[in-house]
C-alpha atoms as a PDB file:
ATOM      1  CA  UNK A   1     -13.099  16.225  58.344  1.00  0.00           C
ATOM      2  CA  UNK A   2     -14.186  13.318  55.749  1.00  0.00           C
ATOM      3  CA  UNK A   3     -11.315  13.440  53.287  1.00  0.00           C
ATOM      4  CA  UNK A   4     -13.087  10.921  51.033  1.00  0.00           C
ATOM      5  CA  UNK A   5     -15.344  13.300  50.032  1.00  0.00           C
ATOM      6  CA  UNK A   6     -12.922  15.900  48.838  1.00  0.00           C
ATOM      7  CA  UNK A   7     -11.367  16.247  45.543  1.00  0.00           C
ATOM      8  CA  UNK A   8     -12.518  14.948  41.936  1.00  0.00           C
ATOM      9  CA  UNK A   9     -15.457  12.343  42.145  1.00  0.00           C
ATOM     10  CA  UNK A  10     -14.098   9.157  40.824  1.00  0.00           C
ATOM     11  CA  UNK A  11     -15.642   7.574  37.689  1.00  0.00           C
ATOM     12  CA  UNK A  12     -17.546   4.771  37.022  1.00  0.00           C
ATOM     13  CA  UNK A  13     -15.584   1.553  37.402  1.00  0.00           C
ATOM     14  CA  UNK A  14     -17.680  -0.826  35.234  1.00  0.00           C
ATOM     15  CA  UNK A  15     -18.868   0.766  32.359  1.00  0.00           C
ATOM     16  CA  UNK A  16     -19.438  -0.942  29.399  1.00  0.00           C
ATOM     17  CA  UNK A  17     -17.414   0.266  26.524  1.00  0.00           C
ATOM     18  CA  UNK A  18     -19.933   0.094  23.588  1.00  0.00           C
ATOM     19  CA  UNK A  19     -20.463  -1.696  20.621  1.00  0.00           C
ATOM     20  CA  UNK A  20     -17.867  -0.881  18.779  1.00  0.00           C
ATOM     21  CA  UNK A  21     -15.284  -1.340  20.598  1.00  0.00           C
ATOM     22  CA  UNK A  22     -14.055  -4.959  19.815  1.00  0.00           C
ATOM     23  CA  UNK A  23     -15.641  -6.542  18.290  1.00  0.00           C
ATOM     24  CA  UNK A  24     -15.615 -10.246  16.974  1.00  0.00           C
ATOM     25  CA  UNK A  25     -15.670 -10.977  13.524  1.00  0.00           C
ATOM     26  CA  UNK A  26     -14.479  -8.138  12.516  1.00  0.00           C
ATOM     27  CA  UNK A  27     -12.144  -8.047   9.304  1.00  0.00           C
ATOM     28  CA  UNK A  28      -8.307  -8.038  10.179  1.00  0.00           C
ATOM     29  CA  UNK A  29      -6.470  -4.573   8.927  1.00  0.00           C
ATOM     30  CA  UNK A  30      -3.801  -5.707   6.324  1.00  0.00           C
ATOM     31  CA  UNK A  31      -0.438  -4.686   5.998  1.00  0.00           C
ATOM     32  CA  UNK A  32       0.525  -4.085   2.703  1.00  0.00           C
ATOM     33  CA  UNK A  33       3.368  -5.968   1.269  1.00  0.00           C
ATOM     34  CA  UNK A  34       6.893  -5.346   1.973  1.00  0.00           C
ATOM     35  CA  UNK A  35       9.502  -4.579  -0.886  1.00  0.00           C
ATOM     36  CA  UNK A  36      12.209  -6.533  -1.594  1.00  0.00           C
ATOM     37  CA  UNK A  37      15.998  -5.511  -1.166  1.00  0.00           C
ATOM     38  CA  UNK A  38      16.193  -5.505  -5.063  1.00  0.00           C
ATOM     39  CA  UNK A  39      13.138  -3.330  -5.323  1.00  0.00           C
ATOM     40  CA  UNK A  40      14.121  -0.948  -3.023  1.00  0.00           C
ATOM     41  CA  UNK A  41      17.883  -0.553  -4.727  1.00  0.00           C
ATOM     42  CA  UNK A  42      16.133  -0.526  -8.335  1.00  0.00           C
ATOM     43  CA  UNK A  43      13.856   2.717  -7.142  1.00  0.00           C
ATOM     44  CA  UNK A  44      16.761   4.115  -5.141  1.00  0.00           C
ATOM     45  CA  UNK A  45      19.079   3.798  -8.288  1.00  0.00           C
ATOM     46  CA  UNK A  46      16.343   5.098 -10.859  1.00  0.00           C
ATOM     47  CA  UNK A  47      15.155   8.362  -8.436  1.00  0.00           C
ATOM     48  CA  UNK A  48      19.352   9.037  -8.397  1.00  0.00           C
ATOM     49  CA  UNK A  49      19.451   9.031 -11.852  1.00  0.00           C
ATOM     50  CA  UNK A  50      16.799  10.964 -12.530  1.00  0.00           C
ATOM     51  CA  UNK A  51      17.516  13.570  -9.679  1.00  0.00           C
ATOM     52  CA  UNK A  52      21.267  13.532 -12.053  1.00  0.00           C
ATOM     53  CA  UNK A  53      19.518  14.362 -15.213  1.00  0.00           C
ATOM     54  CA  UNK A  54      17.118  16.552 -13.556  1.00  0.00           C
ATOM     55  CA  UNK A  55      20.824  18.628 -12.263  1.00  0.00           C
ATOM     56  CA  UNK A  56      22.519  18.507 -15.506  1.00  0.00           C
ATOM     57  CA  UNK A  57      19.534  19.820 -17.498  1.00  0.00           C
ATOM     58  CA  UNK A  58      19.345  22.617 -15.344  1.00  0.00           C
ATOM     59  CA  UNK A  59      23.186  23.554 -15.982  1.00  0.00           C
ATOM     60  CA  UNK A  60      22.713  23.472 -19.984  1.00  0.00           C
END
């Protein structure tokens, strides 16, 4: 029995991928900026205060 010919065909092994894929010149994706230590404690400090406020209206 020919066991090669058994089983799932095997795919093309040098196929091109297309034109999109790669290609040069294309713009570079851009991370956007990071925030700062003092940033991030200034929103962490205002959403707190406002999630306090936000509590003690709701018990008057």
């Amino acid at each position: 029995m020919d066991y090669s010919k058994s089983g799932n065909p095997k795919g093309a092994r040098s196929t091109l991928r297309g034109p999109d894929h790669a290609q040069k010149g294309a713009p570079k994706s851009v991370k956007p900026p990071r925030e700062t230590q003092e940033e991030l404690l200034a929103r962490m400090k205002a959403a707190a205060a406002e999630k306090k406020a936000a509590k003690k209206d709701d018990k008057a």
